[in-house]
N, C-alpha and C. Protein backbone atom coordinates (compact mmCIF):
# COMPACT_ATOMS: atom_id res chain seq x y z
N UNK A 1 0.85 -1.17 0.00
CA UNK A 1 0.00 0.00 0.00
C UNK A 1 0.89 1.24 0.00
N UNK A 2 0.75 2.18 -0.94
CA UNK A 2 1.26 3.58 -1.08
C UNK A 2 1.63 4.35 0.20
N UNK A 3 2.67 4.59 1.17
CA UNK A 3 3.02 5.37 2.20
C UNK A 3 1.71 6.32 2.29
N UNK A 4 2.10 7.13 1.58
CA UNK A 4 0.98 8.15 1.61
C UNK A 4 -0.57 7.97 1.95
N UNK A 5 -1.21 6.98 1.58
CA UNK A 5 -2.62 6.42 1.51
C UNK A 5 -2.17 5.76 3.51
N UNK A 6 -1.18 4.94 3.14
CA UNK A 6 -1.24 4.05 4.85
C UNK A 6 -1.52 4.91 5.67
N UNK A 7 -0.67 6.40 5.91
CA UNK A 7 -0.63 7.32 6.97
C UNK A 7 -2.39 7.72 7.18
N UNK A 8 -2.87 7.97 6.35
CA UNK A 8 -4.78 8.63 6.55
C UNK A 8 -5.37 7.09 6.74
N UNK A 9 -4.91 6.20 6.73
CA UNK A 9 -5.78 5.05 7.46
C UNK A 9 -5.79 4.91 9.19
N UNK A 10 -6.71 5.23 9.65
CA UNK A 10 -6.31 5.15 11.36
C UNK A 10 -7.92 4.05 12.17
N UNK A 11 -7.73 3.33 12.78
CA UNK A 11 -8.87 2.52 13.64
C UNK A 11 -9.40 2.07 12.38
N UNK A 12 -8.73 0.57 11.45
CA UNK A 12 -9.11 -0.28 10.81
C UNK A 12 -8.66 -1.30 10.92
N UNK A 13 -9.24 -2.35 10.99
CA UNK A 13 -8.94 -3.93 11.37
C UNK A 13 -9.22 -4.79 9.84
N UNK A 14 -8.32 -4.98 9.30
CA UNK A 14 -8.45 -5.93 8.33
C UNK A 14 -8.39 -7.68 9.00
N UNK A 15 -9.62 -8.42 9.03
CA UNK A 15 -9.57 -9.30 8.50
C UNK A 15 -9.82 -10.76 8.03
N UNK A 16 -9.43 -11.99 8.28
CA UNK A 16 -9.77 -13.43 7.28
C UNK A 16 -10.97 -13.58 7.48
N UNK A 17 -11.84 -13.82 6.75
CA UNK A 17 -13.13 -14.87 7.72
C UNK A 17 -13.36 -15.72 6.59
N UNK A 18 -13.98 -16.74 6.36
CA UNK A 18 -13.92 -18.31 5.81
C UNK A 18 -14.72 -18.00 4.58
N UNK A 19 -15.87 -17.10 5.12
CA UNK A 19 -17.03 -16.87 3.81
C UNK A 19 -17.94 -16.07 4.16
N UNK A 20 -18.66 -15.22 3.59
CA UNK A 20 -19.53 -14.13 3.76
C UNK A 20 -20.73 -14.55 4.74
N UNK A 21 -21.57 -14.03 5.60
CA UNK A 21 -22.52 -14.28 6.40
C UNK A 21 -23.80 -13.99 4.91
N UNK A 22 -24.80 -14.43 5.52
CA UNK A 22 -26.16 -13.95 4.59
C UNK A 22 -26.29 -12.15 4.78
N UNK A 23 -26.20 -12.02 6.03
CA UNK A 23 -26.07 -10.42 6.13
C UNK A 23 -25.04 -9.97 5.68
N UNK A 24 -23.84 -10.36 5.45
CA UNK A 24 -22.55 -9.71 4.56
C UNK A 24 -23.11 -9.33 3.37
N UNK A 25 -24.19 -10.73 3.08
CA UNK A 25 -24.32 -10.33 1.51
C UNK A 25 -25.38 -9.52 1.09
N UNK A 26 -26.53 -9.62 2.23
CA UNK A 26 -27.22 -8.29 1.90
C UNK A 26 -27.09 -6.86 2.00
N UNK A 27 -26.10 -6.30 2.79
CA UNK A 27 -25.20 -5.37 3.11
C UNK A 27 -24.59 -5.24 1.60
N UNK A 28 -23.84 -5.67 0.86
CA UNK A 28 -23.47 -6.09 -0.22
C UNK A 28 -24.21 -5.75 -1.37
N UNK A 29 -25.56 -6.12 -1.32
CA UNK A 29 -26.75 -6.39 -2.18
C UNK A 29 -26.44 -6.95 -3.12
N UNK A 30 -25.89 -8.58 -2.76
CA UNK A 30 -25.80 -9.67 -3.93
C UNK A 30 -26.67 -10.70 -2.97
N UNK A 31 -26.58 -11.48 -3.95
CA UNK A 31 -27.69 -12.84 -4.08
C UNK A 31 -26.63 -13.82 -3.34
N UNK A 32 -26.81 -15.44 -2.63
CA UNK A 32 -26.51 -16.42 -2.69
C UNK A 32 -25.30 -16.96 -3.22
N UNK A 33 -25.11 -16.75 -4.83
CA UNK A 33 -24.65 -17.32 -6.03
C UNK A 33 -23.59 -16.49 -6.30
N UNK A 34 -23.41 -15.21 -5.77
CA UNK A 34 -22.73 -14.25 -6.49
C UNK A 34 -21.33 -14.29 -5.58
N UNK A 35 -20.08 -13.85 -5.84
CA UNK A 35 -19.18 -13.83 -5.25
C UNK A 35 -18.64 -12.74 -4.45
N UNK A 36 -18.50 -12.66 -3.46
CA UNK A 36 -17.91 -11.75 -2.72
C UNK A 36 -16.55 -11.91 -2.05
N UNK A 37 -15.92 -11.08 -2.38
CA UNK A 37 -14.30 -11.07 -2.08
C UNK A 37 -14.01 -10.31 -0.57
N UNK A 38 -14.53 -9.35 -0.23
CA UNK A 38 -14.26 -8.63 0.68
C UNK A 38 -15.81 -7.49 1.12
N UNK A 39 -15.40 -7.01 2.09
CA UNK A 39 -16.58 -6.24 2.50
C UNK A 39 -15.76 -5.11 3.46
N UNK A 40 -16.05 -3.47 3.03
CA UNK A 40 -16.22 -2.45 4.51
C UNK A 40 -17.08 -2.58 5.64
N UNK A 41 -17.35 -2.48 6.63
CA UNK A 41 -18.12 -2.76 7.68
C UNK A 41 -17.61 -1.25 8.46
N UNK A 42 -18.32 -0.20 8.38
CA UNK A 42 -17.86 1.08 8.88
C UNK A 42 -18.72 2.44 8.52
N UNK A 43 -18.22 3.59 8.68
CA UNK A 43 -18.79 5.05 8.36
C UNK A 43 -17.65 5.44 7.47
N UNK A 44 -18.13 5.51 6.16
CA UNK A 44 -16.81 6.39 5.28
C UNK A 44 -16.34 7.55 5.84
N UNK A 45 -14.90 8.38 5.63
CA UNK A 45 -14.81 8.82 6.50
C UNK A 45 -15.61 10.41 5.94
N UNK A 46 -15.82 10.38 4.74
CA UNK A 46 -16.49 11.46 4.40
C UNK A 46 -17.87 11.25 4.73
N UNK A 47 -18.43 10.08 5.51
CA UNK A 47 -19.75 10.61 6.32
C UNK A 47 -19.65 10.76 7.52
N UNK A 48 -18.63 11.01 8.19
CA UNK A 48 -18.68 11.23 9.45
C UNK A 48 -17.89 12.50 10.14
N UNK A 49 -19.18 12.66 11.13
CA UNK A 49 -19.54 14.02 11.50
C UNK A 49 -18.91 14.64 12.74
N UNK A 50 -19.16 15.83 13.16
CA UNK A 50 -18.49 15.95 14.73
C UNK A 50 -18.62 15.09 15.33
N UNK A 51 -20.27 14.31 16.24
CA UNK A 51 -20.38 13.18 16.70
C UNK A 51 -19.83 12.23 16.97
N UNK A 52 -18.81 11.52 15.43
CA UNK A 52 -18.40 10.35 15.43
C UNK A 52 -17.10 10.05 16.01
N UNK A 53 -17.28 9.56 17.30
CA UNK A 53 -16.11 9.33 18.12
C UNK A 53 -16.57 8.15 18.94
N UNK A 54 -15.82 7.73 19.93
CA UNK A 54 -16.07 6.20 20.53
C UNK A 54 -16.55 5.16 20.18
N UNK A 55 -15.94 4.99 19.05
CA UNK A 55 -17.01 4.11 18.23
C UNK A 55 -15.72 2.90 17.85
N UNK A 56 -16.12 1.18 17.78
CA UNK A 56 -15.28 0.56 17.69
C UNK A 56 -14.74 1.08 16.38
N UNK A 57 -13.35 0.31 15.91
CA UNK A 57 -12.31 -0.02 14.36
C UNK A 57 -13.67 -0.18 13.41
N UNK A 58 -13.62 0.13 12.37
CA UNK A 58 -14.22 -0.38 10.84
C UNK A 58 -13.43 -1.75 10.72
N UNK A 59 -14.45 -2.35 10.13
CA UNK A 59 -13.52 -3.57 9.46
C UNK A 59 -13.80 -3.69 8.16
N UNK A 60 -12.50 -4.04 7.72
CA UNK A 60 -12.58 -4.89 6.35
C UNK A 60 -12.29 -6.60 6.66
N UNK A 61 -13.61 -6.97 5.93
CA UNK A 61 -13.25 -8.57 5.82
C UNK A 61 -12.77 -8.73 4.35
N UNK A 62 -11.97 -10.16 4.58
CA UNK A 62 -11.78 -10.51 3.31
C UNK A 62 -12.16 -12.08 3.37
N UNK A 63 -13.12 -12.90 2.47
CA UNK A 63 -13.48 -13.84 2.20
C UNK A 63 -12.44 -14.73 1.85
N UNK A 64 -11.57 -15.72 2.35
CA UNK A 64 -10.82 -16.89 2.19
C UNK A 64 -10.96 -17.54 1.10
N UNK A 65 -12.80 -18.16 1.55
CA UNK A 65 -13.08 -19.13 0.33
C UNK A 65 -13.45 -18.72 -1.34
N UNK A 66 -14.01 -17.30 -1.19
CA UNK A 66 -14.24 -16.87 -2.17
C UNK A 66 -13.25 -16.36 -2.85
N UNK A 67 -11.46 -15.90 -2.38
CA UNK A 67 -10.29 -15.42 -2.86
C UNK A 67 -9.86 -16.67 -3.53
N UNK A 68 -9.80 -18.14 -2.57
CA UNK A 68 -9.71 -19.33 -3.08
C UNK A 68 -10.07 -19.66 -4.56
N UNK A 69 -11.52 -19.64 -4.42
CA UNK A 69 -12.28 -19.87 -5.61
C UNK A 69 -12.14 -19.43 -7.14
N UNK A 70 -11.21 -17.98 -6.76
CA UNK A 70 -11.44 -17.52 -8.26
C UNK A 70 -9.89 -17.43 -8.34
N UNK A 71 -9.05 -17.75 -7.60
CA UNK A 71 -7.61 -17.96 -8.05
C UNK A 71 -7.14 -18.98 -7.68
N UNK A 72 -5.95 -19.46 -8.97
CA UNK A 72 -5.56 -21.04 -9.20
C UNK A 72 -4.13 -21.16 -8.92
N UNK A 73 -3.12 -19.86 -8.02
CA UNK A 73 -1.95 -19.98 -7.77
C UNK A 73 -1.80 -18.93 -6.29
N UNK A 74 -0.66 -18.93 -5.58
CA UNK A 74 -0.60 -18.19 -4.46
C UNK A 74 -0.41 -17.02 -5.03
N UNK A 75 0.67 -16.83 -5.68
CA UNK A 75 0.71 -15.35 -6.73
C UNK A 75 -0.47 -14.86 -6.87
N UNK A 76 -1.52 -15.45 -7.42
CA UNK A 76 -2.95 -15.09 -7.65
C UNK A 76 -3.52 -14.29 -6.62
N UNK A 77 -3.66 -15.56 -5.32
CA UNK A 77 -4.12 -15.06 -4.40
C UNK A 77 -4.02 -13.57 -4.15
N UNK A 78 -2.42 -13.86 -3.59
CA UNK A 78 -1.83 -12.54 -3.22
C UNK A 78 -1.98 -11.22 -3.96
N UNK A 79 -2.23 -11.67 -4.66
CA UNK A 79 -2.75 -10.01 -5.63
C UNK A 79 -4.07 -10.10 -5.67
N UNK A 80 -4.88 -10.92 -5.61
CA UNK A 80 -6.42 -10.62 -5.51
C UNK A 80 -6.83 -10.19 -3.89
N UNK A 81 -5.70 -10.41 -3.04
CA UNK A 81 -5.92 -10.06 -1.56
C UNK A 81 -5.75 -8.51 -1.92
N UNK A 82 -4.54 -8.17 -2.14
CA UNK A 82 -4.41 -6.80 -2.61
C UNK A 82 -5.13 -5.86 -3.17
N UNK A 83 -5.51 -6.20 -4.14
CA UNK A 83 -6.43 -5.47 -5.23
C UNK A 83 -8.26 -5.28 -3.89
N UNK A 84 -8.36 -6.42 -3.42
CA UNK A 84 -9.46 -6.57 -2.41
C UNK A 84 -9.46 -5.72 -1.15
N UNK A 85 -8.06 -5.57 -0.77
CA UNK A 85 -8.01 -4.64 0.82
C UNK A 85 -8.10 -3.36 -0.59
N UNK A 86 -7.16 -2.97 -1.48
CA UNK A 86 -7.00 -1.58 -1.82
C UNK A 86 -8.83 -1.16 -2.28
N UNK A 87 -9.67 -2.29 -2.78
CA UNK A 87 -10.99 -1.52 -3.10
C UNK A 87 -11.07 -1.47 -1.92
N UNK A 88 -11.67 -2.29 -0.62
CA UNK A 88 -12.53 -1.98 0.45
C UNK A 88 -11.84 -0.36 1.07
N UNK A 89 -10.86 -0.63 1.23
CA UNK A 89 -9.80 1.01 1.61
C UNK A 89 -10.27 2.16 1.02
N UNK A 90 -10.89 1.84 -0.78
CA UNK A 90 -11.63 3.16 -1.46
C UNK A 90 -12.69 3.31 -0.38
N UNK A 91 -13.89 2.27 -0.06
CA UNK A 91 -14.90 2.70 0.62
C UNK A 91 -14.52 3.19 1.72
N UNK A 92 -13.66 3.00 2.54
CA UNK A 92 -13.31 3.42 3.72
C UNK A 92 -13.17 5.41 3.62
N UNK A 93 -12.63 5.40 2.09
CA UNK A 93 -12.23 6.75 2.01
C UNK A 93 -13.19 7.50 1.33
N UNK A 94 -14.73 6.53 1.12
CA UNK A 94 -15.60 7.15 1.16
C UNK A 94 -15.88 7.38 -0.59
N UNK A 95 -15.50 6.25 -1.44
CA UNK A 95 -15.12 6.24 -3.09
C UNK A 95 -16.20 5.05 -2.74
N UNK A 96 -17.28 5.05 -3.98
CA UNK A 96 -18.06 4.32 -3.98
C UNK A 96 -17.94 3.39 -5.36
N UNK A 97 -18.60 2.29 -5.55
CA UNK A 97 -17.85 1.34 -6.57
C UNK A 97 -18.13 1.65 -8.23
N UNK A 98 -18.99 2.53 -8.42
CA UNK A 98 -18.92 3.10 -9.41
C UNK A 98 -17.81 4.00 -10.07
N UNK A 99 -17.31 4.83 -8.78
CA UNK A 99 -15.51 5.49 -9.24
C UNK A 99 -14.77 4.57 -9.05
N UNK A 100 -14.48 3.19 -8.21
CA UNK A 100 -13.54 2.44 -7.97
C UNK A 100 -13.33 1.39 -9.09
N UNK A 101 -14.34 1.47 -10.15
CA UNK A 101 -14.38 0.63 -11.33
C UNK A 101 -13.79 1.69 -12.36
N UNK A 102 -14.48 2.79 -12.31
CA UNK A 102 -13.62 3.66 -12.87
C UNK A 102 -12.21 4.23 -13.17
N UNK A 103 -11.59 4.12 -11.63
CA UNK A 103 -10.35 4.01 -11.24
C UNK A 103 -9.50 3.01 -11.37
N UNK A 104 -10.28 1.69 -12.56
CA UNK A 104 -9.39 0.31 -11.95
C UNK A 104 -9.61 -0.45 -11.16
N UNK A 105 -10.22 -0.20 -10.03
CA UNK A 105 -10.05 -1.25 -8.80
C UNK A 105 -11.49 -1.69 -8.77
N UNK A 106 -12.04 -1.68 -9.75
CA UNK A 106 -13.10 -3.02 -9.25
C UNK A 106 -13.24 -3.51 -8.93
C-alpha cells in the first residue's frame, strides 16, 4: 500500500473470515450465487460528523473461500488479496464502486 494512503488510514482492522454471512451479503446487495471477495463494515470517513467518536475499528473482511475460488496460484491469491483490501480502503475513504471501477479497482 502507497506510504501516503497508509498514513490517513487510522482505527481499521483488516480481517480473514472463511465466507460471507447472509447479512454480509445483503449489506453487499448480492444474491446467494454471487461472489464476494471482501466487505467495509464502517462510516466512510467522508460521512462522518463531529459526533463520530467512541465508536469501535471499521472492518474490512476478506473472504478466504471466495479469494480461493477464483484464483488457481498463491501469486494469484496474493494479488487478488491486494487489489481486495485496496478496493474496500476506497470505501473506507468514502469512493463508492462506481468510481472504484472507474479508477481500476473493481
Amino acid at each position: 500500500m502507497p506510504p501516503a494512503l497508509l498514513e490517513r488510514v487510522d482505527n481499521v482492522e483488516i480481517v480473514i473470515e472463511r465466507r460471507p454471512t447472509a447479512m454480509d451479503r445483503k449489506v453487499a446487495g448480492i444474491g446467494p450465487r454471487s461472489v464476494l471477495l471482501g466487505l467495509y463494515h464502517g462510516v466512510p470517513l467522508t460521512s462522518r460528523g463531529e459526533g463520530y467518536n467512541l465508536v469501535l475499528p471499521d472492518k474490512i473482511s476478506i473472504y478466504q473461500e471466495s479469494i480461493e475460488a477464483v484464483c488457481s496460484s498463491d501469486d494469484e491469491m496474493r494479488e487478488e488479496i491486494r487489489k481486495t483490501v485496496l478496493h474496500e480502503l476506497g470505501h473506507y475513504f468514502g469512493i463508492d464502486d462506481d468510481r472504484l471501477h472507474e479508477l481500476g479497482m473493481g
